[in-house]
Protein backbone atom coordinates (compact mmCIF):
# COMPACT_ATOMS: atom_id res chain seq x y z
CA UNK A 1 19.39 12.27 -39.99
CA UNK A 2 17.02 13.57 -42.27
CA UNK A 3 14.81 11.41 -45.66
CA UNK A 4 14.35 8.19 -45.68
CA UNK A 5 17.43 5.41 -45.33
CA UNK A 6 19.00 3.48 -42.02
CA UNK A 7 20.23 4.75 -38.53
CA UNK A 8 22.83 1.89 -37.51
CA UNK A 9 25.08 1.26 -34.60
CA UNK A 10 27.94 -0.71 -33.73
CA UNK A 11 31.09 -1.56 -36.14
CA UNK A 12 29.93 -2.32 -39.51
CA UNK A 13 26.84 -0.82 -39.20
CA UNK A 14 25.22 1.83 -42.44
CA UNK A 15 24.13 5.10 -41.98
CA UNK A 16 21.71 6.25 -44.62
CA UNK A 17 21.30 4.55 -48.06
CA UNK A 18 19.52 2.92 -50.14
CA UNK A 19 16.88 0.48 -48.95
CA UNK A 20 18.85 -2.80 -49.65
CA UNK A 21 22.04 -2.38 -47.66
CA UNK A 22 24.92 -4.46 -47.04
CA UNK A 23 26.18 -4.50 -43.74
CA UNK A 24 29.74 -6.09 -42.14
CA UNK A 25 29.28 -8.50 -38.80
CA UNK A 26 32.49 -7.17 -36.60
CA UNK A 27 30.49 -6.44 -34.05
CA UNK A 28 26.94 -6.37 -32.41
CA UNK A 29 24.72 -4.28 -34.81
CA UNK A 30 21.73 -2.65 -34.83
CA UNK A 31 20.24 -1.26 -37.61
CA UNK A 32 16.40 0.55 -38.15
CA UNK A 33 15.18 1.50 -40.98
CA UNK A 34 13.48 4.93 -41.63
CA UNK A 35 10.72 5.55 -43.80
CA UNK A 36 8.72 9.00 -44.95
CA UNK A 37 5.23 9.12 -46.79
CA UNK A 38 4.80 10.54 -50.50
CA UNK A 39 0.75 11.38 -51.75
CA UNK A 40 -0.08 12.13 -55.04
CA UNK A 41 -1.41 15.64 -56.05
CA UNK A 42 -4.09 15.06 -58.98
CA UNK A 43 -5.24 18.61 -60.74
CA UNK A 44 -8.53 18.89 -62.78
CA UNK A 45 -9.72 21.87 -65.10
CA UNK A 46 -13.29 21.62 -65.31
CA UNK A 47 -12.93 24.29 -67.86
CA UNK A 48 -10.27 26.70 -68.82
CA UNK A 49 -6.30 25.43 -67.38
CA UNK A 50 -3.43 25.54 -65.64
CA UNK A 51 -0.49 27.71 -66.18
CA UNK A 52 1.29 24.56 -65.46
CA UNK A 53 0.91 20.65 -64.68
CA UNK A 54 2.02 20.32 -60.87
CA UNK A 55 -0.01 16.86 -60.71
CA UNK A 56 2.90 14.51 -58.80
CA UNK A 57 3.97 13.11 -55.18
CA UNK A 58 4.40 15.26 -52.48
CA UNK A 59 5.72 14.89 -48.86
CA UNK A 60 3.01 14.78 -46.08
CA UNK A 61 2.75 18.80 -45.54
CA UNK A 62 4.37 20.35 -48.56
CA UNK A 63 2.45 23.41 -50.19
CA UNK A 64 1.73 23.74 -53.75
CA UNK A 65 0.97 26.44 -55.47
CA UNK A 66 -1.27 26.57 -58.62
CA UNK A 67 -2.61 29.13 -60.57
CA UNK A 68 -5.70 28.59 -63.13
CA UNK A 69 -6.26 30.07 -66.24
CA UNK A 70 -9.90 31.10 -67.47
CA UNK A 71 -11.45 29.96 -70.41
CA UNK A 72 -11.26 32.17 -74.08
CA UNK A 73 -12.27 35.64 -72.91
CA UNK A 74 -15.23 36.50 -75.09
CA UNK A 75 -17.56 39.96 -75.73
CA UNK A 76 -19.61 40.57 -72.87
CA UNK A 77 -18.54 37.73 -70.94
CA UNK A 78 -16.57 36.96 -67.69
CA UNK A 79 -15.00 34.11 -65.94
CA UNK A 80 -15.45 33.80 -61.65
CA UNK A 81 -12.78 31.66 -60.22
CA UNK A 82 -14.10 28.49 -58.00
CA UNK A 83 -12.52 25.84 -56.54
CA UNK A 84 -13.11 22.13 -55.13
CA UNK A 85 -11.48 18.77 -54.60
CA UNK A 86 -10.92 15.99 -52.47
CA UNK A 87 -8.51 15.68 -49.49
CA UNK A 88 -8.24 17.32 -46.29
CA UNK A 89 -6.05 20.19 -47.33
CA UNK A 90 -7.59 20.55 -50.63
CA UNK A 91 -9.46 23.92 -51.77
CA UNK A 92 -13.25 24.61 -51.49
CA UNK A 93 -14.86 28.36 -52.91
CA UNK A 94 -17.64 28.85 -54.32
CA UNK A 95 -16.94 30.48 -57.56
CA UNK A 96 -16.72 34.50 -56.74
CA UNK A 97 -15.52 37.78 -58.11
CA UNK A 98 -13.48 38.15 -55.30
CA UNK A 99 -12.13 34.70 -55.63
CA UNK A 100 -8.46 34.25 -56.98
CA UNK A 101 -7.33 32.39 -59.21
CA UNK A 102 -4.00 31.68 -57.25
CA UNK A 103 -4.25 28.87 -54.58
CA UNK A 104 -2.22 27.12 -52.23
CA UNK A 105 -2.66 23.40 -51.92
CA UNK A 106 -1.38 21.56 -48.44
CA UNK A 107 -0.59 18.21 -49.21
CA UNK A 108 -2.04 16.31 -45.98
CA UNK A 109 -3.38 13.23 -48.02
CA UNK A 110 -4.21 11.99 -51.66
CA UNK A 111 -5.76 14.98 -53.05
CA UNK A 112 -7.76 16.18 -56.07
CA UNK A 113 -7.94 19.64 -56.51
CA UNK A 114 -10.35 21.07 -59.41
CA UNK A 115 -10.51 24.24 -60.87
CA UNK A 116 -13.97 25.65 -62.30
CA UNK A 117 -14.89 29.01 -63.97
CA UNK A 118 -18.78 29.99 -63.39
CA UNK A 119 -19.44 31.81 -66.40
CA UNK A 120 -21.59 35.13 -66.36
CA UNK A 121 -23.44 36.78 -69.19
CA UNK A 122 -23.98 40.71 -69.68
CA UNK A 123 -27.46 41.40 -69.88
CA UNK A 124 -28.29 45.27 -71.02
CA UNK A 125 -31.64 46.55 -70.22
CA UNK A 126 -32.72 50.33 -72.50
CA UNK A 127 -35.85 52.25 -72.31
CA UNK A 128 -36.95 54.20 -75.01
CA UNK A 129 -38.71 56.66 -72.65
CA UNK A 130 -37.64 58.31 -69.42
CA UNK A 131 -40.84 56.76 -67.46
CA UNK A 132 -42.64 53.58 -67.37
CA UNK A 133 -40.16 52.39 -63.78
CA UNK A 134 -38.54 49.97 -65.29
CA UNK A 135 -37.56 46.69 -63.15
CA UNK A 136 -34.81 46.45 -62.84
CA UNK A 137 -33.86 50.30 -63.47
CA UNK A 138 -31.83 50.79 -67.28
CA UNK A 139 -28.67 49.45 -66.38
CA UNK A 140 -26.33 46.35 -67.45
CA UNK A 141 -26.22 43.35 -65.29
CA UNK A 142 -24.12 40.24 -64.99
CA UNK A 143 -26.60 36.89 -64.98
CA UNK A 144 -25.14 33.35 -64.77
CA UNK A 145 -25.01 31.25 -67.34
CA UNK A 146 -28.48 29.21 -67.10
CA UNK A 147 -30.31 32.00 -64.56
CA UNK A 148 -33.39 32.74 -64.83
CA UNK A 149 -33.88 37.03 -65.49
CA UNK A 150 -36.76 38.76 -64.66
CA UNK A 151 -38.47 42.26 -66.06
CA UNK A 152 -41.07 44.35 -65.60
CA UNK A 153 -42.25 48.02 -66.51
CA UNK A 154 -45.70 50.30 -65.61
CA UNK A 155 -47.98 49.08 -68.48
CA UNK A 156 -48.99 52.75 -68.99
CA UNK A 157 -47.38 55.97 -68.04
CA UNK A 158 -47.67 59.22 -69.30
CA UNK A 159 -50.56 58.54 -72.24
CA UNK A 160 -48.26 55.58 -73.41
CA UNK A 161 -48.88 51.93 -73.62
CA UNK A 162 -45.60 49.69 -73.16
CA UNK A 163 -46.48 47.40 -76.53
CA UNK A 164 -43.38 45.27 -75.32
CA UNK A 165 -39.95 44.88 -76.32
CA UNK A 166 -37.15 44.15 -78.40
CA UNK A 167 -34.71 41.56 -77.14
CA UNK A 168 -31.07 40.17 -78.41
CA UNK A 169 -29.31 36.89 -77.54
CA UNK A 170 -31.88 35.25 -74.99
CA UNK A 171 -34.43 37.15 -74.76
CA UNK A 172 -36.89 37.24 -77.71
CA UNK A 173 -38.87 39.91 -78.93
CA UNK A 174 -42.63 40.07 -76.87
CA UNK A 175 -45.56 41.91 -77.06
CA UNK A 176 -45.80 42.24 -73.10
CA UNK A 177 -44.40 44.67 -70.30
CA UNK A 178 -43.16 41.74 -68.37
CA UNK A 179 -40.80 38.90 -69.43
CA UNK A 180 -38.54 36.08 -67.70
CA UNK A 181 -35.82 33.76 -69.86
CA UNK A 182 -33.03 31.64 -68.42
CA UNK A 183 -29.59 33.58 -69.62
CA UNK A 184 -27.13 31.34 -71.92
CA UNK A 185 -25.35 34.27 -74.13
CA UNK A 186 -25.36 38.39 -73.99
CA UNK A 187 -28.39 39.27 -73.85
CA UNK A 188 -30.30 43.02 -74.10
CA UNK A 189 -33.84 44.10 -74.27
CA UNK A 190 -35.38 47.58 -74.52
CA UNK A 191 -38.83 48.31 -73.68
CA UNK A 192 -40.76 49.86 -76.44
CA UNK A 193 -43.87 52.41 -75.85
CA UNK A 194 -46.92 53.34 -78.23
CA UNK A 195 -48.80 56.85 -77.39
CA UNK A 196 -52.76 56.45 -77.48
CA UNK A 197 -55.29 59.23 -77.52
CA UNK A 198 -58.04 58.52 -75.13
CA UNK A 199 -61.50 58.14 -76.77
CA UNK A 200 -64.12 60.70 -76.55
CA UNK A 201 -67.10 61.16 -74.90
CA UNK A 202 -70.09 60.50 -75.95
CA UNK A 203 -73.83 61.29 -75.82
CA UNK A 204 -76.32 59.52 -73.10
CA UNK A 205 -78.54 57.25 -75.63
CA UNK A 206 -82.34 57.18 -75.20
CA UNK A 207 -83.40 54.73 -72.45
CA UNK A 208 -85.94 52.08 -73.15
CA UNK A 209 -87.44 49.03 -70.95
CA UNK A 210 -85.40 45.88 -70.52
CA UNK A 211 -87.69 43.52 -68.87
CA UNK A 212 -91.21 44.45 -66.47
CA UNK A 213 -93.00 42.77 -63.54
CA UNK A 214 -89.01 42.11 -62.18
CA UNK A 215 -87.54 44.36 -58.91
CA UNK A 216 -83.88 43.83 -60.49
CA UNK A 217 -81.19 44.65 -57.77
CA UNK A 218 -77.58 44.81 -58.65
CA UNK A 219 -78.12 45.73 -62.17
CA UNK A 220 -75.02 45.11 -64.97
CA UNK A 221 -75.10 45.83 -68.41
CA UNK A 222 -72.43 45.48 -71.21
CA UNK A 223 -72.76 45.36 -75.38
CA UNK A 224 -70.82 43.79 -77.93
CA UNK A 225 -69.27 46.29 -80.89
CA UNK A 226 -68.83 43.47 -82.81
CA UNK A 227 -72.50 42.17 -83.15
CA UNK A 228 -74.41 44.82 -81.09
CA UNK A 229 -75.39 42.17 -78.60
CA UNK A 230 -76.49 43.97 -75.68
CA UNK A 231 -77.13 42.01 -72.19
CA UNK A 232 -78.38 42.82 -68.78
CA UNK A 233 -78.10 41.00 -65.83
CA UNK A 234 -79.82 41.13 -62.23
CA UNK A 235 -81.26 39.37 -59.13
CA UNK A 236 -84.70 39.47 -59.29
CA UNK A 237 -85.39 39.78 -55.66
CA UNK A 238 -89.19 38.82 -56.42
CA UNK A 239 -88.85 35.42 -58.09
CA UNK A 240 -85.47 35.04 -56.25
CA UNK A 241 -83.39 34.68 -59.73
CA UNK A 242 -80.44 35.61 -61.52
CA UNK A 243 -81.29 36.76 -64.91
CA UNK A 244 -80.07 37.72 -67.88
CA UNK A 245 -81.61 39.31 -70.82
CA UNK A 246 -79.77 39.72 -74.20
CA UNK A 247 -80.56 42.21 -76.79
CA UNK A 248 -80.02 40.97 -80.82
CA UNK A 249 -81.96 42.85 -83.73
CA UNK A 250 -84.10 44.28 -81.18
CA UNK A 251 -85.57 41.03 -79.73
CA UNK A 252 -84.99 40.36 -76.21
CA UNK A 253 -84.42 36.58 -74.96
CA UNK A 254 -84.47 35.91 -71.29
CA UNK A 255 -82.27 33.63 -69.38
CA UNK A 256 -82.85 32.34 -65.94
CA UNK A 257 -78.59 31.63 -64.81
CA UNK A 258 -79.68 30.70 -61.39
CA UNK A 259 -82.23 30.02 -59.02
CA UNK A 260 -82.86 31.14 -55.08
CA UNK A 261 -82.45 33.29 -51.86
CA UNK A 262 -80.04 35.65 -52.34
CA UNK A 263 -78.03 33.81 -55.37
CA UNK A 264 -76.45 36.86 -57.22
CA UNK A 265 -76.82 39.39 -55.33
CA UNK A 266 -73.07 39.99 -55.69
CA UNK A 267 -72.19 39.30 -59.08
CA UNK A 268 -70.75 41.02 -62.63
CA UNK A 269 -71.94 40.27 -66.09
CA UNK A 270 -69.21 41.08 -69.00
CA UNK A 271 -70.07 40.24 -72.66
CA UNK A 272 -66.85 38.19 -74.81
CA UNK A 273 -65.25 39.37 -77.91
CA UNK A 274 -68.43 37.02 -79.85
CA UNK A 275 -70.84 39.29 -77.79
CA UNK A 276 -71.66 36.13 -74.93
CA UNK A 277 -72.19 36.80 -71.67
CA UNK A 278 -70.46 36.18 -68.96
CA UNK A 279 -71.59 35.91 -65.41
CA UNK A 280 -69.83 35.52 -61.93
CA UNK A 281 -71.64 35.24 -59.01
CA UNK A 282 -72.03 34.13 -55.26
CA UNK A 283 -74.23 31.58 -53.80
CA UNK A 284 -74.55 33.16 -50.53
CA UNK A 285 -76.77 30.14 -48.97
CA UNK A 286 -73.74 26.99 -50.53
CA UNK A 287 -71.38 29.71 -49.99
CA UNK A 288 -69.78 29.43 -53.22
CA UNK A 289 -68.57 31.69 -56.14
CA UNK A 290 -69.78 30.13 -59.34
CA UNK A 291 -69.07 31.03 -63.01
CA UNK A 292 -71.59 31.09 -65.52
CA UNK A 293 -70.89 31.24 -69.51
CA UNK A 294 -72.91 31.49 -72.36
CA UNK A 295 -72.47 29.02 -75.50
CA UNK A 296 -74.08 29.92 -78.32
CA UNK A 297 -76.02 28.19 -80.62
CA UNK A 298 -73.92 28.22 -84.15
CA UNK A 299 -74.45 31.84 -85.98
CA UNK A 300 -77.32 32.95 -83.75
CA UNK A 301 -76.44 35.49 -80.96
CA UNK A 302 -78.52 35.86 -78.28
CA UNK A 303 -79.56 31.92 -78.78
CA UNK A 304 -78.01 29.11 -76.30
CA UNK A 305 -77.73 28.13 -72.88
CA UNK A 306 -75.59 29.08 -69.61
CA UNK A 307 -72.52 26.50 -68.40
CA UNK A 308 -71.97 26.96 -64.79
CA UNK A 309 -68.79 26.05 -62.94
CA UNK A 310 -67.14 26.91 -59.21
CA UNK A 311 -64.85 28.86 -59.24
CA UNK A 312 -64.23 28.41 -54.98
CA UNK A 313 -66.12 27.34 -52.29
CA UNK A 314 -66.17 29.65 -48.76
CA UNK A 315 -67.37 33.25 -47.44
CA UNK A 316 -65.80 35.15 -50.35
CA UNK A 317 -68.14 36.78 -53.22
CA UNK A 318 -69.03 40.55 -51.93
CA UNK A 319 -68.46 43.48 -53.97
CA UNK A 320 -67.65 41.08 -57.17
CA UNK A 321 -66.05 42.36 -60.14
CA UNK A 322 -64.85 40.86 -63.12
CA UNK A 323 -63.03 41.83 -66.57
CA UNK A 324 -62.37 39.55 -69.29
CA UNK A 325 -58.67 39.81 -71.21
CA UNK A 326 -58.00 39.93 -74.86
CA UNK A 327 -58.48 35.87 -75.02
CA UNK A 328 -61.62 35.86 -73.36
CA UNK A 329 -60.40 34.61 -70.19
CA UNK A 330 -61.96 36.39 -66.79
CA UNK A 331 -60.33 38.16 -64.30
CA UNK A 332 -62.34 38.15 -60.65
CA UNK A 333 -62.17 40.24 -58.02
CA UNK A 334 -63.52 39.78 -54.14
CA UNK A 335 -63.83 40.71 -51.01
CA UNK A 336 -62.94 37.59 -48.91
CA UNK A 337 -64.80 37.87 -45.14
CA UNK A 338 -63.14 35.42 -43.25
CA UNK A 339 -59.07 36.66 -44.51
CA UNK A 340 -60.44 40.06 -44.83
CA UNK A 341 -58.87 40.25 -48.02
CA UNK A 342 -59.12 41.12 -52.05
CA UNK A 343 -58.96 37.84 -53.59
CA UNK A 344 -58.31 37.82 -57.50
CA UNK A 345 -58.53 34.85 -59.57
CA UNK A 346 -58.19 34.56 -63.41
CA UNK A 347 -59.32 31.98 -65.68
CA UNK A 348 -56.79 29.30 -67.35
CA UNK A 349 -56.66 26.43 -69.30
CA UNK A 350 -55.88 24.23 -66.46
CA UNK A 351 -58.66 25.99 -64.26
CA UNK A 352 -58.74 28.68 -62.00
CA UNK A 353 -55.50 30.14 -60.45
CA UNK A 354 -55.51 32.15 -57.04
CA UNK A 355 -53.44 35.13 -56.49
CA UNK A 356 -54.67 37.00 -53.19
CA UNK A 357 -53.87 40.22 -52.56
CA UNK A 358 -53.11 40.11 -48.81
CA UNK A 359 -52.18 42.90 -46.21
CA UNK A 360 -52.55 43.35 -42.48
CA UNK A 361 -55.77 45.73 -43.06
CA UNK A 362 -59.34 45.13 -43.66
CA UNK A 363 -59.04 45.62 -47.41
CA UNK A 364 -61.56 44.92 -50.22
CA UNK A 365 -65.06 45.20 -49.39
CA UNK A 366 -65.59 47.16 -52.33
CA UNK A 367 -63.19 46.41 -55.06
CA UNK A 368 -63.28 47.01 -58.97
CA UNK A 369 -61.02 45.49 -61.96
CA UNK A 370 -60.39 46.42 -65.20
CA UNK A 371 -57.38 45.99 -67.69
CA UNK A 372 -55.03 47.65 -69.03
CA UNK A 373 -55.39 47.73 -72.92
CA UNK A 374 -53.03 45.82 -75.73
CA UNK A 375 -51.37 44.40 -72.56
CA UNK A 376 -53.78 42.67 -70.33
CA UNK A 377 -52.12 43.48 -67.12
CA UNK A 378 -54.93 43.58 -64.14
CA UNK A 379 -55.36 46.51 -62.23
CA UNK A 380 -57.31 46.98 -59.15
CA UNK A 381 -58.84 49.38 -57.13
CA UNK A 382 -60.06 48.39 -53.37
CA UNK A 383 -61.08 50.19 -50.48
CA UNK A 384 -58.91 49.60 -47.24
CA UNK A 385 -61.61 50.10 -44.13
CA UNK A 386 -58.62 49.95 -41.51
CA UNK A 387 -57.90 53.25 -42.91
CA UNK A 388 -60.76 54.62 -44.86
CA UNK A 389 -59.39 54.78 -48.41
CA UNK A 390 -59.14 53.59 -51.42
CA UNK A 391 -55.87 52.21 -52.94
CA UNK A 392 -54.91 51.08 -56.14
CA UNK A 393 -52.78 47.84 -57.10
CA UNK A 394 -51.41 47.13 -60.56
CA UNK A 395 -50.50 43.49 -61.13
CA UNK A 396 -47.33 43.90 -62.89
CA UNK A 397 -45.84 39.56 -62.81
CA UNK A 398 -47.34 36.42 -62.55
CA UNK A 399 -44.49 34.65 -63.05
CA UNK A 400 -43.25 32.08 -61.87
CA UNK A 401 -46.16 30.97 -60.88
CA UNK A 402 -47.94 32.11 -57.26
CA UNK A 403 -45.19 35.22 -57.66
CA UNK A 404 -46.88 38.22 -57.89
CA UNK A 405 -45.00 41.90 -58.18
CA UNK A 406 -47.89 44.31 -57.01
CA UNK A 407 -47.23 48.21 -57.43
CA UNK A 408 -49.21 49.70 -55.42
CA UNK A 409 -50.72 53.37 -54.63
CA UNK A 410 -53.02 54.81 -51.90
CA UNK A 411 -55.95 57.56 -52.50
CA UNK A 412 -55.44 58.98 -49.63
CA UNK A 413 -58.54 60.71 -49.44
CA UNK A 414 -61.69 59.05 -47.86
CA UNK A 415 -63.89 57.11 -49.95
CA UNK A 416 -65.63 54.07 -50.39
CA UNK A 417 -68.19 52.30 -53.42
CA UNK A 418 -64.83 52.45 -55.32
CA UNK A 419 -65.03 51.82 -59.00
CA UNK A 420 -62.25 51.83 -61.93
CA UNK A 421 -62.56 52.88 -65.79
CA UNK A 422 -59.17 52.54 -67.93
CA UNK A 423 -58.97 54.45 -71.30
CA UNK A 424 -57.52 53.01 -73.70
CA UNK A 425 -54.03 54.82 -72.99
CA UNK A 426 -54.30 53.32 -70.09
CA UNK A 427 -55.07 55.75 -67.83
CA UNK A 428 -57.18 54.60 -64.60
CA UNK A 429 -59.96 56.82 -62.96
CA UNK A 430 -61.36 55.94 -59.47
CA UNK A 431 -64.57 56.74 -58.84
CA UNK A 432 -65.51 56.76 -55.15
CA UNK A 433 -68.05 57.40 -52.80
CA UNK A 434 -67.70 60.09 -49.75
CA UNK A 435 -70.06 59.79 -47.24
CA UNK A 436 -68.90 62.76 -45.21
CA UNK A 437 -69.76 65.07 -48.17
CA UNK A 438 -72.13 63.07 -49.27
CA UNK A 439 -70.89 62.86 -53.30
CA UNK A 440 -69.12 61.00 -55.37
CA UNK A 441 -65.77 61.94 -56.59
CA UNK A 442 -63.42 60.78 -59.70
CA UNK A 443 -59.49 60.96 -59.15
């Protein structure tokens, strides 16, 4: 006999029933008592509902079926389906497209059985030109709610200069070819482009003596068109010193940055946007890269004194280059000896920050920087001696940070002694050295 109630025998006995019985002595009796087990079903919407309340008891192994409901549908906004709970035949997905919304529910237990909508975002990303290789390509994508979005674009393309973009919902307007938010609404962004004409040549100027009585090696000069400050720096392989002489209103004053064998033989020497000077250099006998910068004395240029700092310690400063951004902050480039690789640093509030540029090949032992203009995005050009050539590397994300998204193209054409100059529609021209016909070339 089936539910719960009695199984008895002899006359007198009940069959069935109620749990309080009453039973008639005419005869030996036995009687046993049958019992089944009920659990109760709890239902939860995390958001959105139910398309009806099923919460109750169940008999051990009964099925129920309950279908969710997603939240208010909205523009440019979807609902996946997930579920969870508690109880061993309760539900478990991760919410998912393919997920539906339709489950069955095994009662084995107490159970709890929750239903939760992830909610995605559209995000729309729009070029206003047909270059610039947008990342990702123009295209709408679905983000989750509180994810983090990434984009990028080439700097400069074409004779254009990405001068940022224009951004709805999450994303606000920026001045950069890169951006990252975290994604609460519908979101777009389109990447706007400004065409520059390149600058043109000029004249060679009349040359004139810097300083006498000095055999300068490794020679860099630089001048201000702000001021007209105008420095040069060198090793002085005679009085073993790093110098640095600076040009105002036709008076030279000399600087001695630092002192001994070999110090500065690999270096660069950029003036700031105040016409100061600013020197990187390595200290081949510490083994160290240091960092010197000028402070000037208050409304004289020229006037003031050097502030040196480390920027690392190890076998790392040949063929040094340096560039300094729109801020004033410098960008370094290295060849490192021991990793065999280009190591660029840049300058930051909180110090220096690291971002190698690593690859299986014997890359960088002659590398150049320079940056692209309105923009500040780093580009590079080093020479790879695995396989003679020169390649170039554009630094397109720092972020988050220690992520860097390099794009990256090789000269394919021998070459060494590489160097880079950057108009300012950001066009790059490699300059490179070919000892088998004995010439330099510009690509």
């Amino acid at each position: 006999m089936d539910g719960p109630g009695w199984d008895g025998t002899g006359n007198g006995s009940v069959d069935g029933g109620t749990p309080i019985q009453t039973v008639t002595m005419n005869s030996p009796i036995s009687m046993h008592a049958r019992w089944y087990a009920e659990f109760y079903l709890t239902i939860d919407a995390v958001n959105g509902g139910f398309a009806s309340d099923v919460s109750g008891w169940y008999t051990y192994g009964s099925t129920v079926i309950l279908q969710a409901t997603p939240p208010p549908s909205a523009l440019d906004t979807r609902y996946l389906s997930g579920w969870s709970g508690e109880g061993e035949g309760a539900v478990q997905l991760e919410p998912s497209l393919g997920n539906s919304n339709i489950q069955a529910v095994t009662i084995l237990g107490p159970t709890t059985q929750r239903s939760e909508w992830a909610t995605q975002y559209k995000v729309r990303i729009r070029n206003s030109v047909s270059f610039g290789d947008p990342q990702p390509s123009v295209g709408d994508y679905w983000v989750d709610a509180g994810g983090m979005f990434y984009a990028s674009v080439m700097p400069n393309s074409n004779g254009y200069v990405c001068v940022g973009y224009e951004g709805t919902g999450s994303i606000i307007n920026g001045a950069l070819p890169i951006f990252s938010t975290i994604i609460n609404q519908p979101s777009s962004a389109e990447w706007l482009w400004q065409e520059i004409e390149d600058s043109p040549l000029t004249k060679w100027g009349e040359s004139q003596y810097i300083a006498q009585g000095f055999e300068g090696r490794n020679v860099k000069a630089d001048v201000s068109s702000v001021n007209g400050v105008y420095a040069v720096a060198f090793y002085s392989h005679e009085t073993r010193e790093l110098r640095c002489h600076i040009l105002y209103q036709g008076e030279w004053t000399e600087y001695v940055v630092a002192e001994g064998e070999n110090v500065g033989t690999f270096m660069d020497m950029k003036l700031d946007s105040q016409g100061n000077p600013h020197i990187v250099y390595y200290d081949g006998i510490n083994q160290m890269v240091l960092y010197g910068s000028f402070e000037q004395m208050a409304g004289k240029p020229g006037e003031g004194s050097f502030t040196i700092e480390v920027v690392e310690s190890g076998e790392y400063g040949r063929s040094m280059s340096m560039v300094l951004d729109s801020q004033d902050r410098a960008h370094v480039v290295y060849y490192g000896v021991e990793q065999q690789n280009v190591r660029y640093l840049h300058k930051t509030p909180g110090g220096w920050v690291l971002l190698p540029i690593m690859s299986d090949n014997d890359i960088g032992f002659f590398c150049d920087i320079g940056l692209t203009p309105l923009v500040d995005v780093p580009q590079v050009i080093y020479f790879d001696r695995t396989k003679s050539y020169p390649s170039s590397m554009l630094f397109s994300k720092t972020i988050p940070a220690g992520e860097v998204r390099p794009f990256c193209k090789a000269i394919s054409s021998p070459g060494h002694s590489s160097s880079r100059l950057i108009s300012r529609a950001g066009r790059s021209s490699v300059t490179k050295n070919t000892p088998t016909k004995r010439r330099s070339t510009t690509a």
